[in-house]
C-alpha atoms as a PDB file:
ATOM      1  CA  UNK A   1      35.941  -4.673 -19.990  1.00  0.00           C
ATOM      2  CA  UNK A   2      37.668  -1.913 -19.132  1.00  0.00           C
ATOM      3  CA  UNK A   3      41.002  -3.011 -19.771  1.00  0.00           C
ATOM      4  CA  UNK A   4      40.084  -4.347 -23.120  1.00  0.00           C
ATOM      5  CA  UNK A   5      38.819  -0.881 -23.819  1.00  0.00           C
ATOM      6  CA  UNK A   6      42.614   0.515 -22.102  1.00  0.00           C
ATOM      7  CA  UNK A   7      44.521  -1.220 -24.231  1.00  0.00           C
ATOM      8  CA  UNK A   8      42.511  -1.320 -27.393  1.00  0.00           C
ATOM      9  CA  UNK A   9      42.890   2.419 -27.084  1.00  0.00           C
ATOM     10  CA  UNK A  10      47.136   2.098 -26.292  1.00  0.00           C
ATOM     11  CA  UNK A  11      47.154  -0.093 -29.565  1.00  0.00           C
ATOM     12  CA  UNK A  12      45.293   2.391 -31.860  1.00  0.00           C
ATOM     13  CA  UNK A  13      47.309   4.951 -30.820  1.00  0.00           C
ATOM     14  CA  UNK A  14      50.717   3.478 -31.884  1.00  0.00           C
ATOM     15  CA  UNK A  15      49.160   1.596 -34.759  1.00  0.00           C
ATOM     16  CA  UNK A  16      46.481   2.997 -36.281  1.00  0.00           C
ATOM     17  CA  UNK A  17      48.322   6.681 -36.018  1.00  0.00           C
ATOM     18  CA  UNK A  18      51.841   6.079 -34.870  1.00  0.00           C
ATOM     19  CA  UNK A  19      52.657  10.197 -35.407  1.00  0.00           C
ATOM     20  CA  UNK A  20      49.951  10.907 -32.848  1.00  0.00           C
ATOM     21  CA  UNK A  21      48.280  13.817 -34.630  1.00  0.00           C
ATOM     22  CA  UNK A  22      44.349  12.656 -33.541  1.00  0.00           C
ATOM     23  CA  UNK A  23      43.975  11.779 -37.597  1.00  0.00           C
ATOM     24  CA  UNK A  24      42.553   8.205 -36.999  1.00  0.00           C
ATOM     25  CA  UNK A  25      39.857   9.601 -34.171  1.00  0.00           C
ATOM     26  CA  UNK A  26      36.664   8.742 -35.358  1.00  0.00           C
ATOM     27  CA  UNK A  27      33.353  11.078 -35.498  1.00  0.00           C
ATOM     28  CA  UNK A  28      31.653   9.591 -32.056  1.00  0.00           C
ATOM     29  CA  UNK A  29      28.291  10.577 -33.278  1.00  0.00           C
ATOM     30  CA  UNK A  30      27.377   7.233 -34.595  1.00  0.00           C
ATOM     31  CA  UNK A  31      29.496   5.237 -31.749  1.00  0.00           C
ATOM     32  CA  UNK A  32      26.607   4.310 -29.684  1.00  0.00           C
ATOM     33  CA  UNK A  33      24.885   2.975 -32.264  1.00  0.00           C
ATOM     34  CA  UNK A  34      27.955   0.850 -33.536  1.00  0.00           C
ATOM     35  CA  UNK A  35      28.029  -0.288 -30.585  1.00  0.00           C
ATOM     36  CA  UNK A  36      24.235  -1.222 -30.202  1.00  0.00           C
ATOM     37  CA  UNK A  37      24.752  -3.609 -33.501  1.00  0.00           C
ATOM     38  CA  UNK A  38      27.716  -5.329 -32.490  1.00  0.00           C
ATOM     39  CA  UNK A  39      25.989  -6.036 -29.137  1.00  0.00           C
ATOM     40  CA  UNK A  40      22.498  -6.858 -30.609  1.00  0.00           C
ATOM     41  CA  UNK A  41      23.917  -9.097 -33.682  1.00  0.00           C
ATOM     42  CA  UNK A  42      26.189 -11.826 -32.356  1.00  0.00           C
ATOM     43  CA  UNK A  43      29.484 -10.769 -34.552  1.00  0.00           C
ATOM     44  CA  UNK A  44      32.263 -11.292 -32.384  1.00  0.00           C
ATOM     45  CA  UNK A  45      32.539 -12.212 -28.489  1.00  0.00           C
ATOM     46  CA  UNK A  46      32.517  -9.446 -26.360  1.00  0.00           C
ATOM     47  CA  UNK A  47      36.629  -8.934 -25.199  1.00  0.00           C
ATOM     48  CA  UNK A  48      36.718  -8.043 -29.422  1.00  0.00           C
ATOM     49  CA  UNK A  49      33.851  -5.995 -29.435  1.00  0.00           C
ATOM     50  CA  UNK A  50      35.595  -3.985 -26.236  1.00  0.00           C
ATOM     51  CA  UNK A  51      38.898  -4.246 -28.040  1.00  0.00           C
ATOM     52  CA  UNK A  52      37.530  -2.820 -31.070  1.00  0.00           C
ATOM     53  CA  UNK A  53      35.676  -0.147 -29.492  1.00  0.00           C
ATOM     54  CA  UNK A  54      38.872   0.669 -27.110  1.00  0.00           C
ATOM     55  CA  UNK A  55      41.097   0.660 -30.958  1.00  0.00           C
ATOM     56  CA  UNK A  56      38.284   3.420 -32.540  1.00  0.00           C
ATOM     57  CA  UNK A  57      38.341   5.520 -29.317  1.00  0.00           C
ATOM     58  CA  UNK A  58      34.917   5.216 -28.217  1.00  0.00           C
ATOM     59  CA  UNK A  59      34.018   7.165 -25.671  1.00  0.00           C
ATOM     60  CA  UNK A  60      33.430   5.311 -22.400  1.00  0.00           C
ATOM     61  CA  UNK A  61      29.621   7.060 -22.194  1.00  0.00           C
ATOM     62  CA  UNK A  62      28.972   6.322 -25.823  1.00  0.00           C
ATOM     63  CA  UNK A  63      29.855   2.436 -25.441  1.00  0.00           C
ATOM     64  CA  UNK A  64      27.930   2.035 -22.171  1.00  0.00           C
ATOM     65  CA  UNK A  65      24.902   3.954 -24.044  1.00  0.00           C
ATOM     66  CA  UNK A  66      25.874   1.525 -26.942  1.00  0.00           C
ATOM     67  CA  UNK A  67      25.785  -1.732 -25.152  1.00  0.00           C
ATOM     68  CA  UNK A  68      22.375  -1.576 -23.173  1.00  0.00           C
ATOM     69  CA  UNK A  69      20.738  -0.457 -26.562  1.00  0.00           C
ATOM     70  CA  UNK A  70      22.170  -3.762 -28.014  1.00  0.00           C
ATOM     71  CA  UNK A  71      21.287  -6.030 -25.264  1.00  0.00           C
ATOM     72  CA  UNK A  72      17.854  -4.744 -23.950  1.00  0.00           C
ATOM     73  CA  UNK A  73      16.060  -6.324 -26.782  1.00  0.00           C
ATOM     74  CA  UNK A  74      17.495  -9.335 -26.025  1.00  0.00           C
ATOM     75  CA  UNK A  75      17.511  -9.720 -22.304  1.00  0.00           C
ATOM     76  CA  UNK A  76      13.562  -8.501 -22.808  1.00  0.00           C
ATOM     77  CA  UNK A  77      12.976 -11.296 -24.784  1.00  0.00           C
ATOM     78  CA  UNK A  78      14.212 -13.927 -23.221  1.00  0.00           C
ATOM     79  CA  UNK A  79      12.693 -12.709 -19.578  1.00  0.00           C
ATOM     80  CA  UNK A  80       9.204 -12.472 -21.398  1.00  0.00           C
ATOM     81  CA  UNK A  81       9.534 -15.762 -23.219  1.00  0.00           C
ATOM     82  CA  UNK A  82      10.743 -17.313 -19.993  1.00  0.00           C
ATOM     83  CA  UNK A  83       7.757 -16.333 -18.303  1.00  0.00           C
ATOM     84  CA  UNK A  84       5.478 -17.414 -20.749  1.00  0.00           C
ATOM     85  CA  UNK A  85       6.871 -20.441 -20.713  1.00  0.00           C
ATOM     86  CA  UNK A  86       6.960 -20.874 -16.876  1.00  0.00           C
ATOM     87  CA  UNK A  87       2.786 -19.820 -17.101  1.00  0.00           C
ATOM     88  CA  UNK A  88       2.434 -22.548 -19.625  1.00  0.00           C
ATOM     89  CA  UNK A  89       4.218 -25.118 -17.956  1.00  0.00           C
ATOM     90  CA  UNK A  90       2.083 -24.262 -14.210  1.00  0.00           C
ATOM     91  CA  UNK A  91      -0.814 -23.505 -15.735  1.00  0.00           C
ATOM     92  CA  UNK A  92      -1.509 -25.431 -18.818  1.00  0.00           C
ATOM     93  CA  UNK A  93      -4.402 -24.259 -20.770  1.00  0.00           C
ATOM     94  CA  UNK A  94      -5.297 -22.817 -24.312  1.00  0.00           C
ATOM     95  CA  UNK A  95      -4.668 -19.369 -23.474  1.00  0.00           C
ATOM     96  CA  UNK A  96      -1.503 -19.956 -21.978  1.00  0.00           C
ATOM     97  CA  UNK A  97      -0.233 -21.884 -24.734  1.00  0.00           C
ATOM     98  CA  UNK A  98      -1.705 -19.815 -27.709  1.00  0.00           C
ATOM     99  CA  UNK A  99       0.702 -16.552 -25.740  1.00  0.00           C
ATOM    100  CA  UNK A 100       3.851 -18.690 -25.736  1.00  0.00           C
ATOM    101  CA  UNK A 101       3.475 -19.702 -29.803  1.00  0.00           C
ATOM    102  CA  UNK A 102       2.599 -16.255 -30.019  1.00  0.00           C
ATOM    103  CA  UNK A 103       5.725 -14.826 -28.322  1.00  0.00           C
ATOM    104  CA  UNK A 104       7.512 -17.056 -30.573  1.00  0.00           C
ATOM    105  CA  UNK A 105       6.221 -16.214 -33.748  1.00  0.00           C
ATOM    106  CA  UNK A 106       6.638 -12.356 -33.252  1.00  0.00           C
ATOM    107  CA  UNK A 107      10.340 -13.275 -31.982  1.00  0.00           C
ATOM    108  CA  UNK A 108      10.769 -15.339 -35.671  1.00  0.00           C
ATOM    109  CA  UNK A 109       8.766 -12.076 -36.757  1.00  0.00           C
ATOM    110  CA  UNK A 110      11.691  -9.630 -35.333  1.00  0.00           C
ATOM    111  CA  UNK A 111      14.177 -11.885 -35.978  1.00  0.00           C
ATOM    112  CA  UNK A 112      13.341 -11.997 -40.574  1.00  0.00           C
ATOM    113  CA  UNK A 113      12.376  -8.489 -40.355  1.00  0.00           C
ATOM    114  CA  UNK A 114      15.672  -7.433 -38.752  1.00  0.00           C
ATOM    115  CA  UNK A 115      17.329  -9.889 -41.494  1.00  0.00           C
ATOM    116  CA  UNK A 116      15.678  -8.290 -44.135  1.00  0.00           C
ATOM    117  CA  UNK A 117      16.304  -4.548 -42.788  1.00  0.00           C
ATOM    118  CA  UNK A 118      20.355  -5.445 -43.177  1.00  0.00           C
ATOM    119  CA  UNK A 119      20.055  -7.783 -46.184  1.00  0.00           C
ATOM    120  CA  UNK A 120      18.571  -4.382 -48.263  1.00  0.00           C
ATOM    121  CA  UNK A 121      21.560  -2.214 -46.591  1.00  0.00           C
ATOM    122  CA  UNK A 122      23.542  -0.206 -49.309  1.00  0.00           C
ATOM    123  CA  UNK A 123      27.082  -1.241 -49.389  1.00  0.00           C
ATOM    124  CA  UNK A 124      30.140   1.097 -50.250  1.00  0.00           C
ATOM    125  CA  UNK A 125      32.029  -0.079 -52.576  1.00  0.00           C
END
């Protein structure tokens, strides 16, 4: 990771703004959050999404903020549906098995209304 971050940064530097003037350095407000979505929404594989990050300068503290915004929500979900699972598989039952559809409906839930959320994004054009 932190080489891809090294040398993402070495490349921006000579390509991105060969005369070295700090013209191509990005506002780092939003960084974190950039982060987040490439982390949350699978877009690329993660040596890219370090690459990229190390290209736009991203501070180190920003992309480590970044990147356990965009994977809590995952690793949460899969520990919690795990579980439920395990508790329906030990202990079969009604209630066990009404909480695992349930987990996965509000996961299919999440997963349209997140859809949605970027599918009514405004575009530049």
């Amino acid at each position: 990771m932190a080489s891809a971050i090294f040398w993402g940064g070495i490349l921006s530097s000579e390509l991105l703004d060969p005369s070295g003037s700090g013209s191509s350095r990005r506002s780092t407000r939003r960084a974190s959050w950039g982060v987040a979505t490439m982390r949350l929404l699978p877009v690329a594989p993660f040596t890219i999404v370090n690459l990229v990050s190390g290209a736009f300068q991203v501070r180190f503290r920003d992309y480590i903020i970044g990147t356990l915004l965009g994977m809590a929500p995952g690793i949460v979900v899969i520990n919690l549906f795990a579980q439920q699972f395990e508790s329906a598989v030990r202990n079969p039952g009604l209630g066990s098995y009404t909480l695992l559809i349930a987990s996965v409906v509000l996961v299919l839930l999440g997963m349209l209304g997140l859809r949605r959320k970027l599918g009514n994004a405004p575009t530049s054009t």
